[in-house]
PDB file of N, CA and C in Angstrom:
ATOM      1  N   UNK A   1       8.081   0.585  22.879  1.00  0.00           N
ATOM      2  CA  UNK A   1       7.724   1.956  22.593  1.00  0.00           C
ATOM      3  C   UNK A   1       7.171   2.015  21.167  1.00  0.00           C
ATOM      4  N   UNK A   2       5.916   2.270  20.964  1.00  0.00           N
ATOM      5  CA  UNK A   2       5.357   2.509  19.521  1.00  0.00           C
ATOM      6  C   UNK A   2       6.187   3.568  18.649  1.00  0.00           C
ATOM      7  N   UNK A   3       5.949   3.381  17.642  1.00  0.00           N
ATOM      8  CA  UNK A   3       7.271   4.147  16.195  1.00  0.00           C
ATOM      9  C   UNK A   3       6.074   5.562  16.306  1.00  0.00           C
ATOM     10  N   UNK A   4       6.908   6.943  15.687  1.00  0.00           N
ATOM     11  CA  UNK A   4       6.309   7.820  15.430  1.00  0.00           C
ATOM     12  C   UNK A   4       5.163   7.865  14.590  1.00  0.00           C
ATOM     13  N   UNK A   5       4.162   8.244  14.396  1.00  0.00           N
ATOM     14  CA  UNK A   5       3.554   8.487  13.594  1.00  0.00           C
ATOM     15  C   UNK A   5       3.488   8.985  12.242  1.00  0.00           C
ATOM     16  N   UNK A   6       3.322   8.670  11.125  1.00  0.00           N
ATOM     17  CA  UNK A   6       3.938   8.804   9.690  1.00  0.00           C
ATOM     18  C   UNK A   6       3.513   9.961   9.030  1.00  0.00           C
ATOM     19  N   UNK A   7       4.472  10.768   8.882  1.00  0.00           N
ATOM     20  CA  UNK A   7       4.255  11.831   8.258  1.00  0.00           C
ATOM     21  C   UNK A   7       3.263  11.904   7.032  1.00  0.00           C
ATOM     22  N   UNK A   8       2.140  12.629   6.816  1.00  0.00           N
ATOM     23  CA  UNK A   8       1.576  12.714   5.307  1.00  0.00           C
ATOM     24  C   UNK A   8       1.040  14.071   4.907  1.00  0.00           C
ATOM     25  N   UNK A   9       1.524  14.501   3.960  1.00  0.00           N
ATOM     26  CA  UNK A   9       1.155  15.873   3.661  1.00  0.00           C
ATOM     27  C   UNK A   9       0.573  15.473   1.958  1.00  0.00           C
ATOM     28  N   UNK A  10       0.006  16.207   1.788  1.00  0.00           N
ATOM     29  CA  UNK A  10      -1.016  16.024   0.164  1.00  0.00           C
ATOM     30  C   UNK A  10       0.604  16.024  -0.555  1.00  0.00           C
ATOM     31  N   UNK A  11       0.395  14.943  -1.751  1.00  0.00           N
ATOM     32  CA  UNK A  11       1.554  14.682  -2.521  1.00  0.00           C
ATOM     33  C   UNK A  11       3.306  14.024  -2.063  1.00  0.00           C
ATOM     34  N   UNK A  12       3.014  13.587  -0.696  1.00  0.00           N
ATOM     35  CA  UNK A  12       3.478  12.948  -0.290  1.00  0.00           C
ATOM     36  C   UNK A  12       4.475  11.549  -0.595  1.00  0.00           C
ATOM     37  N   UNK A  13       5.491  11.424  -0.887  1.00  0.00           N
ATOM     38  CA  UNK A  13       5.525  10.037  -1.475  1.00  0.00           C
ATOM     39  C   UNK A  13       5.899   8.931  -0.155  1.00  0.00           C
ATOM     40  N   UNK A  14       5.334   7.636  -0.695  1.00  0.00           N
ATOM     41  CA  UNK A  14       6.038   6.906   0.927  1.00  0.00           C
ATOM     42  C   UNK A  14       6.391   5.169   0.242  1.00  0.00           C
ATOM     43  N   UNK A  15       6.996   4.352   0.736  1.00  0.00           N
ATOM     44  CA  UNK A  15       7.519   3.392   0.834  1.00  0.00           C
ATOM     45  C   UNK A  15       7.089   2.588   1.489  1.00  0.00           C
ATOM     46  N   UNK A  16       5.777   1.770   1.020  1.00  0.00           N
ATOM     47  CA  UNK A  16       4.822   1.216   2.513  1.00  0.00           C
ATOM     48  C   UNK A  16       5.479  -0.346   2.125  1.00  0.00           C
ATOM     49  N   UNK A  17       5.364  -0.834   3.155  1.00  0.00           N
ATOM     50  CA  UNK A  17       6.098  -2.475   3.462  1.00  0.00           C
ATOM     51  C   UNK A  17       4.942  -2.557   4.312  1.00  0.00           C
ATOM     52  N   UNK A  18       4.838  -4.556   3.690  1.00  0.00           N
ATOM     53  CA  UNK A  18       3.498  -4.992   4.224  1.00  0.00           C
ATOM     54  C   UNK A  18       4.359  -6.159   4.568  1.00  0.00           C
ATOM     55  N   UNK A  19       4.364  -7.040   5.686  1.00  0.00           N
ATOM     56  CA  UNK A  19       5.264  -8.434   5.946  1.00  0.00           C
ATOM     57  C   UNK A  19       4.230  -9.225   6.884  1.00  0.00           C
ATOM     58  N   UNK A  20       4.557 -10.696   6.369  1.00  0.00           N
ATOM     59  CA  UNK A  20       3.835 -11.577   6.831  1.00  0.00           C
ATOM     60  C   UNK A  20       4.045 -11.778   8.583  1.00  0.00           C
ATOM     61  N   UNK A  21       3.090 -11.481   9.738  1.00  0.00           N
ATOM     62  CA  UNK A  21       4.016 -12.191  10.818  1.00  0.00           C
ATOM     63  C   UNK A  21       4.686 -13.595  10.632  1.00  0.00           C
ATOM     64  N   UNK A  22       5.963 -13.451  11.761  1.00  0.00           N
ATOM     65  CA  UNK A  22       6.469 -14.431  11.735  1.00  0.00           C
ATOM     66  C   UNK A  22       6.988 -15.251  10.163  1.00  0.00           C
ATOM     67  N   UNK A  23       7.223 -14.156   9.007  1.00  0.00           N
ATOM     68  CA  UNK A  23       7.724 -14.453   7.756  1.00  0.00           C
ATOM     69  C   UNK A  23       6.563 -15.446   7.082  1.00  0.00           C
ATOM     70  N   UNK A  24       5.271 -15.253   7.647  1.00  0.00           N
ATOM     71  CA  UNK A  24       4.430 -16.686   6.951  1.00  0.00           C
ATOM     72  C   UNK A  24       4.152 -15.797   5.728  1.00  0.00           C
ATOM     73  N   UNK A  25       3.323 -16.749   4.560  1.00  0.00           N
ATOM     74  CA  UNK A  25       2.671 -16.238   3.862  1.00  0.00           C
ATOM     75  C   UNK A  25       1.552 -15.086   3.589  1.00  0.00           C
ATOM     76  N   UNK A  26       1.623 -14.265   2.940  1.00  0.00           N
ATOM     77  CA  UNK A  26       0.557 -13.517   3.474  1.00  0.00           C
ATOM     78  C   UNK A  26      -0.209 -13.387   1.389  1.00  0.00           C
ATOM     79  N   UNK A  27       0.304 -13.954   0.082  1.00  0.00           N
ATOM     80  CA  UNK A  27      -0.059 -14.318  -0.968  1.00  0.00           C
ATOM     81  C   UNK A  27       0.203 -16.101  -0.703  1.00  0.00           C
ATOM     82  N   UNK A  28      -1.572 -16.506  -1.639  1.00  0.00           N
ATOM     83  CA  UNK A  28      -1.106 -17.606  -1.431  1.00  0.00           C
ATOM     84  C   UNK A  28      -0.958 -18.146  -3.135  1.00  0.00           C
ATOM     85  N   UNK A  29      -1.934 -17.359  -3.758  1.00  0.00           N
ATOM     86  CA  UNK A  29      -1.722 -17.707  -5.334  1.00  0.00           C
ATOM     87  C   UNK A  29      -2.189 -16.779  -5.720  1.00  0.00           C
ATOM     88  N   UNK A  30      -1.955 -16.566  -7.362  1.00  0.00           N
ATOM     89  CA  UNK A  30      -2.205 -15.567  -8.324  1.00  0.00           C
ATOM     90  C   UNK A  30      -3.730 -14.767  -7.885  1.00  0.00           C
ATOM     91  N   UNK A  31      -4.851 -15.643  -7.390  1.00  0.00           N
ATOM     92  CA  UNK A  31      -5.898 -15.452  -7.176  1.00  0.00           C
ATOM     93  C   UNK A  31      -6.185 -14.009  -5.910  1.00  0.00           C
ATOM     94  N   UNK A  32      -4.951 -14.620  -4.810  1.00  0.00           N
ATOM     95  CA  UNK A  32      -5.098 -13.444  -3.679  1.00  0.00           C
ATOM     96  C   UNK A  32      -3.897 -12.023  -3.874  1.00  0.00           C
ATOM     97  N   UNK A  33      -3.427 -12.236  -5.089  1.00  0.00           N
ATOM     98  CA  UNK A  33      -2.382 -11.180  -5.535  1.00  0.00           C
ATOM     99  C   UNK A  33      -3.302 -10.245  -6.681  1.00  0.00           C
ATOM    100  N   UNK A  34      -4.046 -10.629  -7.343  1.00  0.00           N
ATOM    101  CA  UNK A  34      -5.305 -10.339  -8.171  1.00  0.00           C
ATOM    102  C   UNK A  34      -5.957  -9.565  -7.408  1.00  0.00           C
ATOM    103  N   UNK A  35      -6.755 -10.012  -6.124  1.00  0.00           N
ATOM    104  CA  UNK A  35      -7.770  -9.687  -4.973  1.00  0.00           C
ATOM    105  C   UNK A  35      -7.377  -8.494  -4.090  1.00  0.00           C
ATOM    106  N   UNK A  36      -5.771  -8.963  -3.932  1.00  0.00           N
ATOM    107  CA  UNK A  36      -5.015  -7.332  -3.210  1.00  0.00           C
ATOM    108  C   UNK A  36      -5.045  -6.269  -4.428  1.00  0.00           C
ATOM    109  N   UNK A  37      -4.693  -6.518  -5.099  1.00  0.00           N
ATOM    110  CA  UNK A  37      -3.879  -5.155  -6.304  1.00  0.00           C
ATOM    111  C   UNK A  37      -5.782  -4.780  -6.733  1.00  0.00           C
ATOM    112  N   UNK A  38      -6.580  -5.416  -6.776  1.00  0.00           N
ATOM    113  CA  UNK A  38      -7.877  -5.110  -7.534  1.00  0.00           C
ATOM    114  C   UNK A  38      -8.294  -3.949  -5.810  1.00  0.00           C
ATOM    115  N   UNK A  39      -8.461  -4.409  -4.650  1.00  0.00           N
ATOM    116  CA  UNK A  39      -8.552  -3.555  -3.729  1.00  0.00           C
ATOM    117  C   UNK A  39      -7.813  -2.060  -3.625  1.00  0.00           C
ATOM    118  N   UNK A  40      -7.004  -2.493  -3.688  1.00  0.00           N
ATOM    119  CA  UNK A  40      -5.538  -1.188  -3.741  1.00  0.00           C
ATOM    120  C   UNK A  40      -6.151  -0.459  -4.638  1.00  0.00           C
ATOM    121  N   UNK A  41      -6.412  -1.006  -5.809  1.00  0.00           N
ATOM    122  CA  UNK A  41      -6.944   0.099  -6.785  1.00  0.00           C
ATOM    123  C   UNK A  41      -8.197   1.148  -6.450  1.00  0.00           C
ATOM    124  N   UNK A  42      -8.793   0.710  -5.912  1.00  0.00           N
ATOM    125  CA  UNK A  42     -10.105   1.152  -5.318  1.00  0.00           C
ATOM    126  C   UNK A  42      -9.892   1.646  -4.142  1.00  0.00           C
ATOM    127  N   UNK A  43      -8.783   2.146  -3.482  1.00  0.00           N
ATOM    128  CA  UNK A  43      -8.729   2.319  -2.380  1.00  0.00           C
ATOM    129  C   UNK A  43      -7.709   3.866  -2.703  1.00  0.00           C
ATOM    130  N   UNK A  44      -6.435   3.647  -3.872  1.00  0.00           N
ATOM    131  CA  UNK A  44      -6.037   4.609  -4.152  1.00  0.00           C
ATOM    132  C   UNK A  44      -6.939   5.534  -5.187  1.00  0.00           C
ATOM    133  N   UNK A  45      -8.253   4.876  -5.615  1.00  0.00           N
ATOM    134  CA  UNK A  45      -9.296   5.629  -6.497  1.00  0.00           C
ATOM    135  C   UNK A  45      -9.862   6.870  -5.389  1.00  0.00           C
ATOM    136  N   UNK A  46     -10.006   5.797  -3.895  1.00  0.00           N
ATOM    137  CA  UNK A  46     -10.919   7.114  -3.423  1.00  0.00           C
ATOM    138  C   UNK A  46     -10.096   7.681  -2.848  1.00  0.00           C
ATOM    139  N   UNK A  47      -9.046   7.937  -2.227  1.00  0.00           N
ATOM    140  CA  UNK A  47      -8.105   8.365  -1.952  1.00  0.00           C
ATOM    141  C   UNK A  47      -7.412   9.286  -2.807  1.00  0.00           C
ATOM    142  N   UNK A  48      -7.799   9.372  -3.676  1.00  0.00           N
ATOM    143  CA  UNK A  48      -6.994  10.143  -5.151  1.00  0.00           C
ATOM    144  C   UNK A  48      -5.477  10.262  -5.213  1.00  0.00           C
ATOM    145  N   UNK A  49      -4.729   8.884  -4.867  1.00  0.00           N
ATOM    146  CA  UNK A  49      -3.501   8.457  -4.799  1.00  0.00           C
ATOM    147  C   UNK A  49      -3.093   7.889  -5.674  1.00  0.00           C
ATOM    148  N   UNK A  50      -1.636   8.363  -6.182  1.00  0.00           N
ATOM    149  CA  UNK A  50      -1.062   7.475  -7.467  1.00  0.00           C
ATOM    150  C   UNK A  50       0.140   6.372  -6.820  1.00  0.00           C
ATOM    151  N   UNK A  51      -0.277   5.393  -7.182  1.00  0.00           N
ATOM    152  CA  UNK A  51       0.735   4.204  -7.564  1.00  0.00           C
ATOM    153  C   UNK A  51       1.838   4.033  -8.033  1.00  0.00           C
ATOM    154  N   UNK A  52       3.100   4.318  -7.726  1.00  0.00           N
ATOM    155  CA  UNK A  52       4.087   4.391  -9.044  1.00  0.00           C
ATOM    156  C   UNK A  52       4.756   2.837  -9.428  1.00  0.00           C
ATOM    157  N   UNK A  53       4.884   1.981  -8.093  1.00  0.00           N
ATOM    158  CA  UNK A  53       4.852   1.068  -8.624  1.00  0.00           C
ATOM    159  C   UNK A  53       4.751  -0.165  -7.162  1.00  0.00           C
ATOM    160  N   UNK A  54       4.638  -1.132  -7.342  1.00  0.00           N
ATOM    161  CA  UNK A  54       4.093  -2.652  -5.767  1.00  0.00           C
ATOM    162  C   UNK A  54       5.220  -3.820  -6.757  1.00  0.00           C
ATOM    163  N   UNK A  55       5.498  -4.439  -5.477  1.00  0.00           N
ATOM    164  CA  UNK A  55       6.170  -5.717  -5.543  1.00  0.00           C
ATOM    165  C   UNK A  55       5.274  -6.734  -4.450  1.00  0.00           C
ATOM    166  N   UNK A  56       5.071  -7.909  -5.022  1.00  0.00           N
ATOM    167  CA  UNK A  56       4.138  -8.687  -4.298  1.00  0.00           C
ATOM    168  C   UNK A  56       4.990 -10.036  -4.104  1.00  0.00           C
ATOM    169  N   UNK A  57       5.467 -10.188  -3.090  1.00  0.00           N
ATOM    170  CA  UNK A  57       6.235 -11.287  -2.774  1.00  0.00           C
ATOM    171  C   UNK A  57       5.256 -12.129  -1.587  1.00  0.00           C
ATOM    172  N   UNK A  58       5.800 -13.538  -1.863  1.00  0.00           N
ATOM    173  CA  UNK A  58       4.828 -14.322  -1.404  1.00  0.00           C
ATOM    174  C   UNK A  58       4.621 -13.823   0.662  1.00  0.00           C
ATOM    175  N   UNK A  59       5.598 -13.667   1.072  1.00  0.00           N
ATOM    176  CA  UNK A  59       5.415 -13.101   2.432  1.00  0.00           C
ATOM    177  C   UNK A  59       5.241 -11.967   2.674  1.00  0.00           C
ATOM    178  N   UNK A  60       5.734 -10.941   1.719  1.00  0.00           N
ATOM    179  CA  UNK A  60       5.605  -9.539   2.070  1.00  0.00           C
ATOM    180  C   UNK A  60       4.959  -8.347   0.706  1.00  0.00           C
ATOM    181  N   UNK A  61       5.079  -7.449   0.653  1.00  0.00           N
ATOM    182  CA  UNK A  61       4.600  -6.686  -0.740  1.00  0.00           C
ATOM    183  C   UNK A  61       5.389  -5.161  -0.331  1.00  0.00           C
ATOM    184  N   UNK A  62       5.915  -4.638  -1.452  1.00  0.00           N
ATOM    185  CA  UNK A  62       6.668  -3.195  -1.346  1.00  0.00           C
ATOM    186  C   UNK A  62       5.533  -2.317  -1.818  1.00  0.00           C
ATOM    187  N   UNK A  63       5.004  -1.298  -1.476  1.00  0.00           N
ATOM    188  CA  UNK A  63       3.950  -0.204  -2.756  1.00  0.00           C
ATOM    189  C   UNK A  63       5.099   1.415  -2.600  1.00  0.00           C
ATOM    190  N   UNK A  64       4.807   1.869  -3.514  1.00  0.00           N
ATOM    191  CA  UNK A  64       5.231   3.270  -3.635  1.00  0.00           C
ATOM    192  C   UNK A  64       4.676   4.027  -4.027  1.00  0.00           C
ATOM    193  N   UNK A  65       4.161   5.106  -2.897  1.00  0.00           N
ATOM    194  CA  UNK A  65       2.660   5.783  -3.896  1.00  0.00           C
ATOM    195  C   UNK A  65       3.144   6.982  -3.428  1.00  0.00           C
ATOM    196  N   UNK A  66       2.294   8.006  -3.820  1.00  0.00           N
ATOM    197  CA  UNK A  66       2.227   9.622  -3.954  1.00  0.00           C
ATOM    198  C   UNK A  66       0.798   9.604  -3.001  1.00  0.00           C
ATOM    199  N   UNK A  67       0.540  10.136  -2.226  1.00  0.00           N
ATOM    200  CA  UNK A  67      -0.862  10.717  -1.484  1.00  0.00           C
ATOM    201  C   UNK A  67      -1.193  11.724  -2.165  1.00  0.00           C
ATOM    202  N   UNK A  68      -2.540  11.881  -2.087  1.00  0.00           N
ATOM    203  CA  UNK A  68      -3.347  12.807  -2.992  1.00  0.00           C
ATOM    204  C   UNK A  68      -3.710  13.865  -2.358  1.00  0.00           C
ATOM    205  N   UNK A  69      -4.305  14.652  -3.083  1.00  0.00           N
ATOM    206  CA  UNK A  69      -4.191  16.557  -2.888  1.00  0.00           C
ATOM    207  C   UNK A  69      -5.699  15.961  -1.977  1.00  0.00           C
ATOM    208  N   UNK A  70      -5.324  16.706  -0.737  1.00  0.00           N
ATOM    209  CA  UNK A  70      -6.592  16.690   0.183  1.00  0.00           C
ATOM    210  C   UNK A  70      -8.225  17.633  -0.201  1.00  0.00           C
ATOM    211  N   UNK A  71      -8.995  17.269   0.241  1.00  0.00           N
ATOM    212  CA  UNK A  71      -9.999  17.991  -0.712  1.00  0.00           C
ATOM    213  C   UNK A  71     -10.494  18.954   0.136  1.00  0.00           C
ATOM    214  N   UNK A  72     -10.582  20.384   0.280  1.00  0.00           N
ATOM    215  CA  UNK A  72     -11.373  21.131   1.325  1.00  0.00           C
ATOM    216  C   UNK A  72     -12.471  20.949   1.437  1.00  0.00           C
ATOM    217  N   UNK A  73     -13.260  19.457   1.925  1.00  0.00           N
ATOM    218  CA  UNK A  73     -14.656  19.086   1.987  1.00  0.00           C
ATOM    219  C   UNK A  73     -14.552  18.623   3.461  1.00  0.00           C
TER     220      UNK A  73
END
């Protein structure tokens, strides 16, 4: 049975968990932890989402962000 669908309302805060299947790697060096967090940034830019803070572990990554004020466009 698929999980509910995730609540998001403008200013939102959430607890996103990212995990490797099967516990594999999903960072393999400084280079693809660089490559995620440089994306993220650009992604909570257009999104107009704040970051409060990510944990990047070699199989999985924690983020904790705020969703941004929706735009009437």
């Amino acid at each position: 049975m698929p999980r509910k669908s995730r609540i998001d309302a403008p200013g939102a805060l959430h607890h996103i968990i990212i995990r490797g299947i099967e516990c594999r790697r999903i960072f393999t060096d400084d280079q693809d932890r660089d490559n995620f967090i440089e994306r993220l940034g650009e992604i909570l830019t257009e999104m107009k989402a704040f970051c409060f803070a990510w944990a990047l572990i070699s199989n999985h990554a924690h983020i904790l962000l705020r969703s941004g004020l929706m735009s009437s466009a």
